[in-house]
PDB file of N, CA and C in Angstrom:
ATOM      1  N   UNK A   1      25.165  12.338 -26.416  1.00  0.00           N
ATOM      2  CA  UNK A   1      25.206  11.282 -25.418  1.00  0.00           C
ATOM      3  C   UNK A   1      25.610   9.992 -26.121  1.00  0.00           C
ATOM      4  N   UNK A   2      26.663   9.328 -25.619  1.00  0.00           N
ATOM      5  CA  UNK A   2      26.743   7.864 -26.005  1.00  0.00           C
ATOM      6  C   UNK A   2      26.501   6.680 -25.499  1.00  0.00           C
ATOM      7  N   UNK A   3      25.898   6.603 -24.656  1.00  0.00           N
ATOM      8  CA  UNK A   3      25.518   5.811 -23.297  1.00  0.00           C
ATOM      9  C   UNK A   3      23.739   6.295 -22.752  1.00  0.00           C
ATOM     10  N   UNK A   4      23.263   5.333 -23.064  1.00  0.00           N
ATOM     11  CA  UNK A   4      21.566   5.533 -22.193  1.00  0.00           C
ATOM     12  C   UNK A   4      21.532   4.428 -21.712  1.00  0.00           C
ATOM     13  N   UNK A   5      21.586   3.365 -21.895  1.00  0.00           N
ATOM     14  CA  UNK A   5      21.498   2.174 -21.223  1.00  0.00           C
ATOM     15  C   UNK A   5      22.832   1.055 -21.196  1.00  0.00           C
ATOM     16  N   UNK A   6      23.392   0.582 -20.464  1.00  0.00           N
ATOM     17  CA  UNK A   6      24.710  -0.502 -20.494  1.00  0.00           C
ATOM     18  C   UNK A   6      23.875  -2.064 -20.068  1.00  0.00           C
ATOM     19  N   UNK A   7      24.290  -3.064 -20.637  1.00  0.00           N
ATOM     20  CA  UNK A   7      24.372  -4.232 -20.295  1.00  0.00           C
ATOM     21  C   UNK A   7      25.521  -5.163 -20.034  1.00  0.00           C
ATOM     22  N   UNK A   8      25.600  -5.595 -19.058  1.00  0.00           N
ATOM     23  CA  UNK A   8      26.524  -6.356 -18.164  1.00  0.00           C
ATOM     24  C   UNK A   8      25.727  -8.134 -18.263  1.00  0.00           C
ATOM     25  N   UNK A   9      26.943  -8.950 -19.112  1.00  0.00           N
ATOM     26  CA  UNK A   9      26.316 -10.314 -19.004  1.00  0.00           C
ATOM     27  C   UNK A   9      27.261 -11.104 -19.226  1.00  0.00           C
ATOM     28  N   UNK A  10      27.192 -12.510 -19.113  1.00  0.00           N
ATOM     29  CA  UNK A  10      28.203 -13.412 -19.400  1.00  0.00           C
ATOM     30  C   UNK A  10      27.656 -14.071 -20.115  1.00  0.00           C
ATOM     31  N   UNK A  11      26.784 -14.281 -20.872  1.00  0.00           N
ATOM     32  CA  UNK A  11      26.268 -14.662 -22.032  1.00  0.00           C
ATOM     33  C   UNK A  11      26.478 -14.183 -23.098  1.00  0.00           C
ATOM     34  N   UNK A  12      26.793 -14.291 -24.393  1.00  0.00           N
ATOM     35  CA  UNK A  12      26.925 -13.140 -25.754  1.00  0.00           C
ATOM     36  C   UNK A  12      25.917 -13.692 -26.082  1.00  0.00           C
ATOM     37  N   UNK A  13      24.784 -12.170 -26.260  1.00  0.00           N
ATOM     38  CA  UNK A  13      23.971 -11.731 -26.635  1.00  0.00           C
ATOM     39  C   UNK A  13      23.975 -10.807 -28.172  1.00  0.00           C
ATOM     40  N   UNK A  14      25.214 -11.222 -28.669  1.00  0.00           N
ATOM     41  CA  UNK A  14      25.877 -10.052 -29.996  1.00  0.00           C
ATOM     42  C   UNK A  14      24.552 -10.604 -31.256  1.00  0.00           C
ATOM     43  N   UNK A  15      24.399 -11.376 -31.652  1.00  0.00           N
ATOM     44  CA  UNK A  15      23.658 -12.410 -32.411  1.00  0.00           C
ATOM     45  C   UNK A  15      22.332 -12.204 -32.487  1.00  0.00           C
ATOM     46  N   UNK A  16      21.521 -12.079 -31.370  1.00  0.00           N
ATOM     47  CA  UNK A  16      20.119 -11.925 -31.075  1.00  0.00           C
ATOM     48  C   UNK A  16      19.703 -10.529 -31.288  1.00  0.00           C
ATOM     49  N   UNK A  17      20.874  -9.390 -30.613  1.00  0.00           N
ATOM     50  CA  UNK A  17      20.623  -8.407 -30.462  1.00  0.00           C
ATOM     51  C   UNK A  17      20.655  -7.467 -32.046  1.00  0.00           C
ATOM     52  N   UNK A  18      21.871  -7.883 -32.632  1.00  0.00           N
ATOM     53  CA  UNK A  18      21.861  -7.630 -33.958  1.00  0.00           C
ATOM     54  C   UNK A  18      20.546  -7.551 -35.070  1.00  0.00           C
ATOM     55  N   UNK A  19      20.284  -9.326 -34.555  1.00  0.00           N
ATOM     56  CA  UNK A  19      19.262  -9.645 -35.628  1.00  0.00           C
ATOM     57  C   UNK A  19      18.329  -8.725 -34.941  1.00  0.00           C
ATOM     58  N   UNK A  20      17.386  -8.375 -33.908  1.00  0.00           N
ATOM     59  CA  UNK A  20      16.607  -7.474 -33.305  1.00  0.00           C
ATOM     60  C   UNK A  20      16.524  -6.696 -33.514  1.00  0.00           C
ATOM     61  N   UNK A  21      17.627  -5.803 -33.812  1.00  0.00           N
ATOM     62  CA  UNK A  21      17.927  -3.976 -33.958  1.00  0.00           C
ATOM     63  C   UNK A  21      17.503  -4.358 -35.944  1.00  0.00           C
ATOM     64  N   UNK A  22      17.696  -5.048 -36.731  1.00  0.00           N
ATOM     65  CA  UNK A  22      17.852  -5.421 -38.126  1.00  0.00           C
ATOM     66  C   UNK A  22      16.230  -5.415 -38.145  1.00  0.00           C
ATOM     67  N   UNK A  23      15.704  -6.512 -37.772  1.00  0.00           N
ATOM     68  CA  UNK A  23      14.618  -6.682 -37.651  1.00  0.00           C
ATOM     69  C   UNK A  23      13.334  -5.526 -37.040  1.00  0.00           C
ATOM     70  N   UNK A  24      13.409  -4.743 -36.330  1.00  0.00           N
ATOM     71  CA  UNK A  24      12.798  -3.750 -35.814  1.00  0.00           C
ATOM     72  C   UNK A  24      13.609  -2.188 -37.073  1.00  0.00           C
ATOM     73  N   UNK A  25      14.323  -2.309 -37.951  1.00  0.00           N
ATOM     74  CA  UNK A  25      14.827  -1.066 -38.453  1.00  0.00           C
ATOM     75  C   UNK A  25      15.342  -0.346 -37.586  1.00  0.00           C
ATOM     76  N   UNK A  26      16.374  -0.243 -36.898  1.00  0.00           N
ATOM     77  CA  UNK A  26      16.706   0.722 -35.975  1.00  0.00           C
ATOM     78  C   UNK A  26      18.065   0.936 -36.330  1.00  0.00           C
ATOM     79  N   UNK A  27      19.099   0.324 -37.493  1.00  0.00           N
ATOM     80  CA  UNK A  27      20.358   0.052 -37.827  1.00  0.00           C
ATOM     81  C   UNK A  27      20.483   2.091 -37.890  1.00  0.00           C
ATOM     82  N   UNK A  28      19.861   3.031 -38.356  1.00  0.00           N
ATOM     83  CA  UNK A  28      20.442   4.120 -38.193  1.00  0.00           C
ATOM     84  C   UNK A  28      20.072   5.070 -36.524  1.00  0.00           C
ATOM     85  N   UNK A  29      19.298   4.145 -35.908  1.00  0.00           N
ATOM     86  CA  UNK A  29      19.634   5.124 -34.358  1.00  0.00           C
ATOM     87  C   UNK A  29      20.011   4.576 -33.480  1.00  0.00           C
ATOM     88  N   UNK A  30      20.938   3.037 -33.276  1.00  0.00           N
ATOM     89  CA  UNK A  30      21.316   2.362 -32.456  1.00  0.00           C
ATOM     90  C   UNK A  30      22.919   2.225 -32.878  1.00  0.00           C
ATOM     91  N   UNK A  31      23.691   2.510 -31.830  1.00  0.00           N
ATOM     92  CA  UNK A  31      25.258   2.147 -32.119  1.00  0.00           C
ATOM     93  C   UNK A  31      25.488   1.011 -30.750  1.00  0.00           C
ATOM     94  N   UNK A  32      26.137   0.055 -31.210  1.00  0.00           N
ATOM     95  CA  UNK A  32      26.295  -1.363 -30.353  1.00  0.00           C
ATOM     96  C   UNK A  32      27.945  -0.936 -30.054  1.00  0.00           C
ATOM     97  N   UNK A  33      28.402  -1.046 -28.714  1.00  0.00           N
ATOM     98  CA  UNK A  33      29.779  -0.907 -28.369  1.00  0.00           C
ATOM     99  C   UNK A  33      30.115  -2.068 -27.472  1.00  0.00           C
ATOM    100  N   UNK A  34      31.119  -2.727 -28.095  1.00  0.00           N
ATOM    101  CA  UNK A  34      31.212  -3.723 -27.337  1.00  0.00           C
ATOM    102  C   UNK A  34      32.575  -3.278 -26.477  1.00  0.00           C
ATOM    103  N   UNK A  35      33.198  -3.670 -24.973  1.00  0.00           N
ATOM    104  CA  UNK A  35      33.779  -3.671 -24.180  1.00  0.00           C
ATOM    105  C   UNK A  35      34.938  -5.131 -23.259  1.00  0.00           C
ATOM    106  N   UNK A  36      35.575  -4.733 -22.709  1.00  0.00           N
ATOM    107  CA  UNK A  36      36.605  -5.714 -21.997  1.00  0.00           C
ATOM    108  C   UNK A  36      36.615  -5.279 -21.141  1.00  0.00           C
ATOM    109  N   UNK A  37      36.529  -6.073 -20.226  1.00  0.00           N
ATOM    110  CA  UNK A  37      37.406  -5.851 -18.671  1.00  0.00           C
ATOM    111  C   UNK A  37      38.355  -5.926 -18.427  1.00  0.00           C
ATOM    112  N   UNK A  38      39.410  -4.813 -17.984  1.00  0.00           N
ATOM    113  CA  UNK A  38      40.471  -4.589 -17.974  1.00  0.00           C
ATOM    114  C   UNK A  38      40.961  -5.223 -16.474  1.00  0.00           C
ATOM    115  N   UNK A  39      40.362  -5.333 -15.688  1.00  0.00           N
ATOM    116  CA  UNK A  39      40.505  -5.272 -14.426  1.00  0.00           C
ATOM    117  C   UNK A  39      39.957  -6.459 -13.833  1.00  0.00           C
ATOM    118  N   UNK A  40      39.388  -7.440 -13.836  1.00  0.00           N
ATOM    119  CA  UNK A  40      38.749  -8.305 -13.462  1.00  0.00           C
ATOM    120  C   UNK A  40      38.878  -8.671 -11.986  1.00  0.00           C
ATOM    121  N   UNK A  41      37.663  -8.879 -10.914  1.00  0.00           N
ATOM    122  CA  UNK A  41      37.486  -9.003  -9.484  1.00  0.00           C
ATOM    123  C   UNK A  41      38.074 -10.295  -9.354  1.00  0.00           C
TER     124      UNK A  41
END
């Protein structure tokens, strides 16, 4: 599975979330994918 949870924001959250996953040890069971909108409403 590569996908359990998605977040949708207009804030970058890249920074916080990093230091978080670093900080909690999780750097070997968390993969961060970042995305574009190709299509925009």
């Amino acid at each position: 599975m590569v996908q359990q949870s998605v977040w949708v924001t207009d804030t970058d959250y890249r920074k916080i979330l990093v230091r978080a996953v670093k900080e909690l040890n999780l750097e070997s069971c968390v993969e961060i994918h970042e995305s574009l909108r190709l299509f925009p409403k």
